[in-house]
C-alpha atoms as a PDB file:
ATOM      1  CA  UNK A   1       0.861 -23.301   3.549  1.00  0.00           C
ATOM      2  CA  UNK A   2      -2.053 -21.098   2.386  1.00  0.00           C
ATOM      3  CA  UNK A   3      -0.729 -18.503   0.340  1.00  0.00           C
ATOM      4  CA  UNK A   4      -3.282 -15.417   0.954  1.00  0.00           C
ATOM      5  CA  UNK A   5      -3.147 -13.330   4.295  1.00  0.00           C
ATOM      6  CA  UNK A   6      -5.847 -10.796   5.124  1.00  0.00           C
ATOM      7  CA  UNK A   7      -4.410  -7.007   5.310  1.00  0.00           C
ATOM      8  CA  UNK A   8      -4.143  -7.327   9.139  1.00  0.00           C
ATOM      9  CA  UNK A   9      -2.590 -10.347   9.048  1.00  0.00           C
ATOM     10  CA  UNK A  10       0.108  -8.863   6.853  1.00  0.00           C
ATOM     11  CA  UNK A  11       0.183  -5.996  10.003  1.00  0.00           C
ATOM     12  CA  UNK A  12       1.448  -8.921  11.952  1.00  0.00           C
ATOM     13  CA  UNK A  13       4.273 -10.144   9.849  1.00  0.00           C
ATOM     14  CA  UNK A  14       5.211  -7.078   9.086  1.00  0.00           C
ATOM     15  CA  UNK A  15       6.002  -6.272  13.035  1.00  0.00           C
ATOM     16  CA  UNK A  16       7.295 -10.304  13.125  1.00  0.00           C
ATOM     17  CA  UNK A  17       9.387  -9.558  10.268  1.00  0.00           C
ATOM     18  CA  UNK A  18      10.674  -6.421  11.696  1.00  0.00           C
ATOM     19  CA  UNK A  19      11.310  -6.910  14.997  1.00  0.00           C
ATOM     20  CA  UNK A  20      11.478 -10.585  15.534  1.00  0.00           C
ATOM     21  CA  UNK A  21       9.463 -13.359  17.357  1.00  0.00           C
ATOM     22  CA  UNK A  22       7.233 -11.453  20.143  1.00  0.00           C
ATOM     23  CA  UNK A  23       4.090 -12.196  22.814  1.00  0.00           C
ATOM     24  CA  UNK A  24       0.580 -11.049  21.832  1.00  0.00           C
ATOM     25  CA  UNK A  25       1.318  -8.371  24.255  1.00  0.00           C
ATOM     26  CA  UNK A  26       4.578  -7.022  22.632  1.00  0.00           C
ATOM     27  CA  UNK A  27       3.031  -7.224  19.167  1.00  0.00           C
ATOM     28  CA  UNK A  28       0.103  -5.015  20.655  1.00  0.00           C
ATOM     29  CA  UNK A  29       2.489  -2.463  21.663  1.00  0.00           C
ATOM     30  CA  UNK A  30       3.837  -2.144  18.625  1.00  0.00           C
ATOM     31  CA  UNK A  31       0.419  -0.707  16.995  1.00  0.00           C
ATOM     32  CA  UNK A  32      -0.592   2.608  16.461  1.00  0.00           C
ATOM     33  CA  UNK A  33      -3.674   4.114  18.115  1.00  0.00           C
ATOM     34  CA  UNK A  34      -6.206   3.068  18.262  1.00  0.00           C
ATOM     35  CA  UNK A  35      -5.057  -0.488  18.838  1.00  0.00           C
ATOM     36  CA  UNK A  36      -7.270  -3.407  18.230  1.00  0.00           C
ATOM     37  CA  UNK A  37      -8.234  -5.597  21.256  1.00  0.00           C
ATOM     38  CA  UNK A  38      -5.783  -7.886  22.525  1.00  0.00           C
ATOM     39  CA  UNK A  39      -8.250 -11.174  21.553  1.00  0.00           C
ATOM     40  CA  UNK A  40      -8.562  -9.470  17.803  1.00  0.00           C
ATOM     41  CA  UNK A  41      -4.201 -10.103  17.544  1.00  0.00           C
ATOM     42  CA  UNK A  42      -4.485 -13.243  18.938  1.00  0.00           C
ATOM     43  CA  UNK A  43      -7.053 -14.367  16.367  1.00  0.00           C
ATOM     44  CA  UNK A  44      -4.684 -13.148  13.813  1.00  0.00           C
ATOM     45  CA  UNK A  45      -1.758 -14.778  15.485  1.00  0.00           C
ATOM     46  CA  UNK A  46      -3.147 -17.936  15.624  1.00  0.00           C
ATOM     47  CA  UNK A  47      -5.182 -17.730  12.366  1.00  0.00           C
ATOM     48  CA  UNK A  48      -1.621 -16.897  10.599  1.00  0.00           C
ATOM     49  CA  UNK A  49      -0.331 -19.970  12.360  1.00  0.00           C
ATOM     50  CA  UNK A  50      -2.873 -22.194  11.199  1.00  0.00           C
ATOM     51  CA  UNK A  51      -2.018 -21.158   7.805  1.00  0.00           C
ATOM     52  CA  UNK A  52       1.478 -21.766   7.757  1.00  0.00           C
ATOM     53  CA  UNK A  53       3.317 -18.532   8.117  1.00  0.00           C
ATOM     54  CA  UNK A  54       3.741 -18.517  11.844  1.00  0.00           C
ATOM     55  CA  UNK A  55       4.842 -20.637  14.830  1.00  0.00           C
ATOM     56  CA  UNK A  56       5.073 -20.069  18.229  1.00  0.00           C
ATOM     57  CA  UNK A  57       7.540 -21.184  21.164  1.00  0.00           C
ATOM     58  CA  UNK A  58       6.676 -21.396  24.929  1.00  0.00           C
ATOM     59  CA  UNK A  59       8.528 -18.781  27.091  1.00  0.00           C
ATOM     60  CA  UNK A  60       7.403 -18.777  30.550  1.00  0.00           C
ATOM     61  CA  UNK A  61       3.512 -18.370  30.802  1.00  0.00           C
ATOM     62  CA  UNK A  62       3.035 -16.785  27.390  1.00  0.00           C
ATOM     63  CA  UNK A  63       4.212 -17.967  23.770  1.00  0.00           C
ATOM     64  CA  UNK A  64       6.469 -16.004  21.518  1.00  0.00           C
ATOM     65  CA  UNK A  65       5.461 -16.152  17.780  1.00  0.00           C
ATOM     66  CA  UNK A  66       7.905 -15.562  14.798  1.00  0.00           C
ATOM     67  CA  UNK A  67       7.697 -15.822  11.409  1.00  0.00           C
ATOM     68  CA  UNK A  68       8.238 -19.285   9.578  1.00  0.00           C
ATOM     69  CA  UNK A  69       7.937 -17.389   6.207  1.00  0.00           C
ATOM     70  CA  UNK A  70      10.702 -14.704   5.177  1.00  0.00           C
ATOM     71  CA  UNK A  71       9.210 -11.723   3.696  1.00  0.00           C
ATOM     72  CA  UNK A  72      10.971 -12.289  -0.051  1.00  0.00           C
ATOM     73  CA  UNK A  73       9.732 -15.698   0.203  1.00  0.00           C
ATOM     74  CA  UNK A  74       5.794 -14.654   1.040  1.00  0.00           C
ATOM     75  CA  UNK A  75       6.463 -12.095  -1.788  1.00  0.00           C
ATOM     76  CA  UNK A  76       7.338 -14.642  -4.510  1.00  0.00           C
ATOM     77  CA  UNK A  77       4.483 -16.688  -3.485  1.00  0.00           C
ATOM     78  CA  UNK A  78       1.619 -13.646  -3.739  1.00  0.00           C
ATOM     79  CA  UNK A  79       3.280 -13.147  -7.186  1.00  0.00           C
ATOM     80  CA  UNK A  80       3.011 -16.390  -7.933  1.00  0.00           C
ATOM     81  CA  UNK A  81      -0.836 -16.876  -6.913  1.00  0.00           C
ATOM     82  CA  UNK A  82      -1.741 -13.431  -8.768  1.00  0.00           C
ATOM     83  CA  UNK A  83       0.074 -14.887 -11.630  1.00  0.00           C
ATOM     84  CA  UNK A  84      -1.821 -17.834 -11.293  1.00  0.00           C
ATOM     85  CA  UNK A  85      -5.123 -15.987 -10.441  1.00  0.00           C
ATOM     86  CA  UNK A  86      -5.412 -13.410 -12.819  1.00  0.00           C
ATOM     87  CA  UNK A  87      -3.357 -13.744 -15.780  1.00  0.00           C
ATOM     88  CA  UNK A  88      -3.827 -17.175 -16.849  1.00  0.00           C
ATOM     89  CA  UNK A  89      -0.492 -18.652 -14.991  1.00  0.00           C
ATOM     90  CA  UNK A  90       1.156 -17.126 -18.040  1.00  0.00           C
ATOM     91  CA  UNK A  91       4.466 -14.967 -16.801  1.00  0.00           C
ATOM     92  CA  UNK A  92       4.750 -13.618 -20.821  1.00  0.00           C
ATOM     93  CA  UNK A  93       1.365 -11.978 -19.954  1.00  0.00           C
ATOM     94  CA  UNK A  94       2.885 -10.172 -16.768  1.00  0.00           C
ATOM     95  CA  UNK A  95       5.563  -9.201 -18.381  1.00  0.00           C
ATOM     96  CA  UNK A  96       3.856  -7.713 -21.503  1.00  0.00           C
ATOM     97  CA  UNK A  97       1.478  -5.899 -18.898  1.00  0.00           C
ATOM     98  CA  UNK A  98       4.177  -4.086 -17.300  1.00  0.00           C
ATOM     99  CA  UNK A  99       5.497  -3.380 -20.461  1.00  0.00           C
ATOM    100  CA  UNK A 100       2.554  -2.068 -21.855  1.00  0.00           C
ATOM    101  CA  UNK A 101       2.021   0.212 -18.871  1.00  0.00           C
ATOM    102  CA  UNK A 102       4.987   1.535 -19.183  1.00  0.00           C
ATOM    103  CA  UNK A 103       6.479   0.291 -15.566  1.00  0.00           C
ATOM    104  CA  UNK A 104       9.265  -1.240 -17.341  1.00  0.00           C
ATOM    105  CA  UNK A 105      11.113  -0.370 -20.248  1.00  0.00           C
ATOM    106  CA  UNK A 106      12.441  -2.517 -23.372  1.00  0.00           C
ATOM    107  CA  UNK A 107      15.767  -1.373 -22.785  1.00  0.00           C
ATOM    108  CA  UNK A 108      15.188  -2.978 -19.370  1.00  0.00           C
ATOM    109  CA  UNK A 109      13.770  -5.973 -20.683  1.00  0.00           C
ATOM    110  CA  UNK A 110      16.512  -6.347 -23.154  1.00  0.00           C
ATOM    111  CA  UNK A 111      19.031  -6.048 -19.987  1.00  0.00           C
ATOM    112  CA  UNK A 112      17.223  -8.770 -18.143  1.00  0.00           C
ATOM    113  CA  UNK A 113      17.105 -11.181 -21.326  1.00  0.00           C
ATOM    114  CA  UNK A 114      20.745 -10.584 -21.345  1.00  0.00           C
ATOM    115  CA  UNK A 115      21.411 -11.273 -17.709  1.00  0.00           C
ATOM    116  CA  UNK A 116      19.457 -14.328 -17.876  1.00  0.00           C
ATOM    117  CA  UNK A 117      21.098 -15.639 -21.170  1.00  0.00           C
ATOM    118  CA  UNK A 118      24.272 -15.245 -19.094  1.00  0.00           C
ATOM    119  CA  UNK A 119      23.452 -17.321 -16.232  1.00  0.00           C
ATOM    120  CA  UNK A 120      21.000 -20.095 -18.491  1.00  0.00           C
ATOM    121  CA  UNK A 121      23.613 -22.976 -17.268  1.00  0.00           C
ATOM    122  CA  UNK A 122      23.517 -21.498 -13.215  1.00  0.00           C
ATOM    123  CA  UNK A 123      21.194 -24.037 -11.227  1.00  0.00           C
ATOM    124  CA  UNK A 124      18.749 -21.911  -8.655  1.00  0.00           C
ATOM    125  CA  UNK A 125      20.890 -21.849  -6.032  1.00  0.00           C
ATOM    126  CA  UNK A 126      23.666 -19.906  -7.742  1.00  0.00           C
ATOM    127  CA  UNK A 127      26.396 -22.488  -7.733  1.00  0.00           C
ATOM    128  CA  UNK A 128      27.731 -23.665 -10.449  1.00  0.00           C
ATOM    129  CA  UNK A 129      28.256 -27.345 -10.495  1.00  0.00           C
ATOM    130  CA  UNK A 130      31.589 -28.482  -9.550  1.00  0.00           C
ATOM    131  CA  UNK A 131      34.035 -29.887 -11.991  1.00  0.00           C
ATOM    132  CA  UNK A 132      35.263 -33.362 -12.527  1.00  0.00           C
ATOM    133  CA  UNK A 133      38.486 -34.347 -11.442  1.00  0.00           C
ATOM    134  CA  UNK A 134      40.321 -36.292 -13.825  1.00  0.00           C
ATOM    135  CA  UNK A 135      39.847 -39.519 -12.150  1.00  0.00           C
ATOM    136  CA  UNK A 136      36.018 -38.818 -11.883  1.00  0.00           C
ATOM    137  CA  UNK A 137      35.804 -38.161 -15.464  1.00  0.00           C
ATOM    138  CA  UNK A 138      37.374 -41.882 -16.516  1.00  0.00           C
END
């Protein structure tokens, strides 16, 4: 999967996000006026497809797209690639930037250092491994 979208791509997921998998049609309704041509969303639809963050299903004559990317999960990846991008791929230098610009606070730092220290043994899915029974552990 890609990981950049154009700003009217995002438009898309956004409504595919909101309201679920929908036609061309039914995501054209959903724009403001003026609306773009029904060709220009289904260039988007299918360009967002070929990159990975959509898929489509056949329903009758027309197909219904819907996101294969959840919204937190595009997010971590744009944060990842501007990580990547711009400062160096170092997460210390992101850090120190919002720091420095004042969007985050040391007392906030020192609360996330904390949180973290508490759950250092936690795997990444947030389970804890289970214990050995005694006969496991002989």
């Amino acid at each position: 999967m890609k990981s950049n979208m154009t700003k009217k791509e995002e438009e898309v997921m956004e409504m595919l996000w909101k309201h679920g998998p929908m036609s061309v049609a039914q995501l054209l309704e959903k724009y403001s006026e003026p609306k773009p041509h029904f060709n220009t969303v289904s260039t988007m639809v299918r360009s967002l497809e070929k990159k990975g963050f959509v898929d489509h299903k056949a329903e009758g004559v027309s197909y219904h797209y819907f996101a294969k990317v959840s919204e937190a999960e595009y997010g971590k990846g744009f944060i990842k690639n501007i990580i990547h991008r711009y400062m160096d791929n170092s997460y210390m230098s992101a850090v120190s930037m919002f720091v420095e610009e004042e969007k985050i606070s040391v007392e906030e730092l020192k609360k996330m250092i904390a949180d973290i220290e508490k759950n250092e043994g936690t795997p990444k899915n947030g389970k804890r491994p289970a214990k050995a029974s005694k006969k496991q552990a002989r």
